[in-house]
C-alpha atoms as a PDB file:
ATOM      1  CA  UNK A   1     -21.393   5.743 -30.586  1.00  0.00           C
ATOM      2  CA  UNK A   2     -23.587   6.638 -33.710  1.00  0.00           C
ATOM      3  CA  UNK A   3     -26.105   4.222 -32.892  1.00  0.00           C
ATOM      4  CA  UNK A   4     -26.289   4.836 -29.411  1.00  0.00           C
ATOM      5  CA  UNK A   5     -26.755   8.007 -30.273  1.00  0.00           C
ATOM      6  CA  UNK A   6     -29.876   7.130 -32.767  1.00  0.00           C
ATOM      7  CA  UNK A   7     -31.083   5.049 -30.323  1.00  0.00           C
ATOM      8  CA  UNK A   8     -31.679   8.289 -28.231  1.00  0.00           C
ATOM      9  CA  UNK A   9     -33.095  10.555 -30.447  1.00  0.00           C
ATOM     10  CA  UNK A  10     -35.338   7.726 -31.256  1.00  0.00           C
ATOM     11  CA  UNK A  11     -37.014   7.193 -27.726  1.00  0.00           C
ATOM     12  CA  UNK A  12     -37.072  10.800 -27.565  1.00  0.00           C
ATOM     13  CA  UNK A  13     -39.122  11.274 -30.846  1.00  0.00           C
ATOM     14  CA  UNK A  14     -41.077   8.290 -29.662  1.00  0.00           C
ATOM     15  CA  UNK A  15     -41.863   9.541 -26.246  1.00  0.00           C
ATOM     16  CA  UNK A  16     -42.613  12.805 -27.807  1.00  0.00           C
ATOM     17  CA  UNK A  17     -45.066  11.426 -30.145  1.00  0.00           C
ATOM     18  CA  UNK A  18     -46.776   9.449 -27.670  1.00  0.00           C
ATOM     19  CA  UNK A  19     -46.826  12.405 -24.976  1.00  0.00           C
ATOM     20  CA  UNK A  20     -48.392  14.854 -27.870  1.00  0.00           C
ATOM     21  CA  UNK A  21     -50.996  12.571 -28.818  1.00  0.00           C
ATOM     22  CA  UNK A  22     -52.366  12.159 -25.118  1.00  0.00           C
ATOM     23  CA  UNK A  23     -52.009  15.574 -24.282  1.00  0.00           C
ATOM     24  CA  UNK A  24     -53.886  16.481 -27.055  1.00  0.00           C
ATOM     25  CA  UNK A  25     -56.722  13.722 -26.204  1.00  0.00           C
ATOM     26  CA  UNK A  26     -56.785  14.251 -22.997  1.00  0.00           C
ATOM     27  CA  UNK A  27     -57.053  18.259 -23.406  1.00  0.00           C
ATOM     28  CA  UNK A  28     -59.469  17.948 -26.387  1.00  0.00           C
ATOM     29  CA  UNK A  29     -62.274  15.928 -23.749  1.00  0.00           C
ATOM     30  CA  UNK A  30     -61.480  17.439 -21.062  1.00  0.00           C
ATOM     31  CA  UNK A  31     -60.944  21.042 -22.042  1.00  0.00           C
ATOM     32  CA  UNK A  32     -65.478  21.467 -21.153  1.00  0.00           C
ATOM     33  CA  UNK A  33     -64.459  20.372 -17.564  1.00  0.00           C
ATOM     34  CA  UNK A  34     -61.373  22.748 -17.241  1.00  0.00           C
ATOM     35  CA  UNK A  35     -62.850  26.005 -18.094  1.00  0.00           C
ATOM     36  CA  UNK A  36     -66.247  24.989 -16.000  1.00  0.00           C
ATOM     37  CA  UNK A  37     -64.144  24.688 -13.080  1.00  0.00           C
ATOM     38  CA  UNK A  38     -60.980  26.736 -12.931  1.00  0.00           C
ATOM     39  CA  UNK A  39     -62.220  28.908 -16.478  1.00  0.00           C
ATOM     40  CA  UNK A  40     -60.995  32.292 -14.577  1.00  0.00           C
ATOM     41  CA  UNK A  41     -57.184  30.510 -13.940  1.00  0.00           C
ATOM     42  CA  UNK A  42     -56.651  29.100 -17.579  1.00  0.00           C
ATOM     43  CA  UNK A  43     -55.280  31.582 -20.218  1.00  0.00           C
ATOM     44  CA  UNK A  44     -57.635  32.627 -22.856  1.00  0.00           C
ATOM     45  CA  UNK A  45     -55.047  30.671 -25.597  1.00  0.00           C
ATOM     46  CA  UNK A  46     -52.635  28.481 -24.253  1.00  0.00           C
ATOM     47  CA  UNK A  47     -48.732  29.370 -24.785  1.00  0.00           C
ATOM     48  CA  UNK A  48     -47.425  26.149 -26.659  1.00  0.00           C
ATOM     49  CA  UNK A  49     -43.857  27.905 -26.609  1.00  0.00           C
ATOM     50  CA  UNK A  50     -43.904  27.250 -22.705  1.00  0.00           C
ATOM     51  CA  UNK A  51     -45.519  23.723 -22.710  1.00  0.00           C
ATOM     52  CA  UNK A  52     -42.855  22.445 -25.619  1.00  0.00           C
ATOM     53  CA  UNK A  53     -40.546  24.085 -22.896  1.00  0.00           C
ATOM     54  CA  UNK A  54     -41.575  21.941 -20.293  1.00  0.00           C
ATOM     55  CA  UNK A  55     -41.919  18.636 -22.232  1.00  0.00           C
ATOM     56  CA  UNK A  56     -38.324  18.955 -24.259  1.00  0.00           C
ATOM     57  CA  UNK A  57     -36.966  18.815 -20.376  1.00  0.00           C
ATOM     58  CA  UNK A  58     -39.673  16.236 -18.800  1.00  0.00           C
ATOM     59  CA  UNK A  59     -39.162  13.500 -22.037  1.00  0.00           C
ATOM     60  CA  UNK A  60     -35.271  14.668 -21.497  1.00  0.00           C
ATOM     61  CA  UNK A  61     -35.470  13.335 -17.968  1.00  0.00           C
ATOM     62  CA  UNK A  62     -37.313  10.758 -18.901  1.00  0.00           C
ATOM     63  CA  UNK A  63     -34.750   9.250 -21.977  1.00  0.00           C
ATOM     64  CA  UNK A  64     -31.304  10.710 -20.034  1.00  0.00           C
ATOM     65  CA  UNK A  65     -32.406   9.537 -16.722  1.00  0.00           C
ATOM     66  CA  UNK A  66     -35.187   6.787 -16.326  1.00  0.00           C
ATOM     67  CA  UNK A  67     -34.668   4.978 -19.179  1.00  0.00           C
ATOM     68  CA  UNK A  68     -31.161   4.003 -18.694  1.00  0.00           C
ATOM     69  CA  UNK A  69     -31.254   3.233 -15.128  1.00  0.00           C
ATOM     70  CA  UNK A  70     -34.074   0.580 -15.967  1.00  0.00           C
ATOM     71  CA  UNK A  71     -31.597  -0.733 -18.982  1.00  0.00           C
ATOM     72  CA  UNK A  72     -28.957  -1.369 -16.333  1.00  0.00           C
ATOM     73  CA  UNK A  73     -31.417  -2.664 -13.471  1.00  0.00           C
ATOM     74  CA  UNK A  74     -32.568  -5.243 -16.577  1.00  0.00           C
ATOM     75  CA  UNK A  75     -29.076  -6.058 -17.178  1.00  0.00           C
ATOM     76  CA  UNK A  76     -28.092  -6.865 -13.509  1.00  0.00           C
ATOM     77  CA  UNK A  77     -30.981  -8.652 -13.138  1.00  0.00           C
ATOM     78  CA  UNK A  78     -30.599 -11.015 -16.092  1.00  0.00           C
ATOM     79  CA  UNK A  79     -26.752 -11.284 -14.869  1.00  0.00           C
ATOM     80  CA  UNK A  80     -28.129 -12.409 -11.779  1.00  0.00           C
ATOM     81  CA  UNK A  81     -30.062 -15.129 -12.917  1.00  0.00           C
ATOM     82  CA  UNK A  82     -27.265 -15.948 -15.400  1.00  0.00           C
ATOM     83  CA  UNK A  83     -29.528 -15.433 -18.888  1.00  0.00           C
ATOM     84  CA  UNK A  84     -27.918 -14.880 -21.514  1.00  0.00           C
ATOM     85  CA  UNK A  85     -27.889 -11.508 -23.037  1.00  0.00           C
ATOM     86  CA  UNK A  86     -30.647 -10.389 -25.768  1.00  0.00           C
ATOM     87  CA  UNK A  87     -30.873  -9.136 -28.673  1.00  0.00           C
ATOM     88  CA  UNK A  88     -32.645  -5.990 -28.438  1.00  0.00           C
ATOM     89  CA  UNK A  89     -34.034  -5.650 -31.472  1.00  0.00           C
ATOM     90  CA  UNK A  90     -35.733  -8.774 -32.127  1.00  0.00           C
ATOM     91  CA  UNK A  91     -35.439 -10.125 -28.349  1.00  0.00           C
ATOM     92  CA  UNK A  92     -33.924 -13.790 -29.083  1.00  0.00           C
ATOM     93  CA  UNK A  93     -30.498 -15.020 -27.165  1.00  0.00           C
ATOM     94  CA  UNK A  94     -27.808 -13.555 -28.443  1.00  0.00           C
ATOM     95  CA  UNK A  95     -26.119 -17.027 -28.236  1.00  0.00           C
ATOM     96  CA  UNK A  96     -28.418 -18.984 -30.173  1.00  0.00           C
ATOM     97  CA  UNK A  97     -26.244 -22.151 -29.251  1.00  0.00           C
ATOM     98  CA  UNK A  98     -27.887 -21.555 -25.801  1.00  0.00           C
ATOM     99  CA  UNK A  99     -31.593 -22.062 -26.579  1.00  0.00           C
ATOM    100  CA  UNK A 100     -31.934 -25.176 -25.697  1.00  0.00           C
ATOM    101  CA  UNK A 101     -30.748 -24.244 -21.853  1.00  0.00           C
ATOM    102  CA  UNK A 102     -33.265 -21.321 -22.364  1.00  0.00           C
ATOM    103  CA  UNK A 103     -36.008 -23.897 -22.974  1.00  0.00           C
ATOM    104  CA  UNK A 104     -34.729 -26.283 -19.913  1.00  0.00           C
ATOM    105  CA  UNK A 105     -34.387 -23.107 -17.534  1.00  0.00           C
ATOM    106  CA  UNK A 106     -37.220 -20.619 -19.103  1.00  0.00           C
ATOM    107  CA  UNK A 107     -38.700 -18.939 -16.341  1.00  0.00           C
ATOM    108  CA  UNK A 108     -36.112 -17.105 -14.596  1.00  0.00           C
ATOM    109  CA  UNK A 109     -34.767 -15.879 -17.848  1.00  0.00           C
ATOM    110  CA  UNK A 110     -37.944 -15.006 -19.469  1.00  0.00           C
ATOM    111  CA  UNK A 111     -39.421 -12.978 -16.097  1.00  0.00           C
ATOM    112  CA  UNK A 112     -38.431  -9.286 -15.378  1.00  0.00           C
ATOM    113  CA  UNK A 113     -38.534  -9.101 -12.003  1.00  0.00           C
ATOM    114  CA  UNK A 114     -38.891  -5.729  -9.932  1.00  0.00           C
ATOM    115  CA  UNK A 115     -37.791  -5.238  -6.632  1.00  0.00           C
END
């Protein structure tokens, strides 16, 4: 439970991160082309109290709802090829007794499909 719960809080911090530095890219080049356009619609200083608002719930979604469904879709999928399960942190079999049917039936395994 711990670690599922660290494992949360850390694609939340990463999301965050990553989100932050684009917005803040992607609003430092383009900020010329904003206020040329729609100047008399932006605010004269932008309230970061609403935009933390807004990406707290959008990387929430994104960690509580997204993320797990894929997880599971992964799962199923690798279930339905009959791989054996990984280890998530370094991404070998879990069963390392089962490489060598890995090696003889690597494609399926090694392919994520989407559907």
């Amino acid at each position: 439970m711990l670690l599922s719960s660290l494992v949360v809080i850390l694609q939340f911090l990463v999301v965050a991160a990553a989100f932050a530095v684009i917005d803040a890219v992607w609003l430092k080049l383009l900020n010329p082309f904003y206020r040329g356009h729609i100047g008399d619609l932006l605010a004269q200083r932008p309230n970061l109290g609403y935009a933390v608002a807004f990406y707290v719930i959008y990387i929430a979604g994104i960690v509580f709802f997204v993320a797990p469904g894929a997880r599971r879709r992964q799962l199923a999928e690798r279930r339905r090829l009959r791989c054996p399960p990984r280890d998530p942190t370094s991404g070998a079999s879990a069963f390392p007794q089962r490489q060598d049917l890995l090696r003889a039936a690597e494609g399926p395994c090694h392919v994520v499909q989407h559907g």
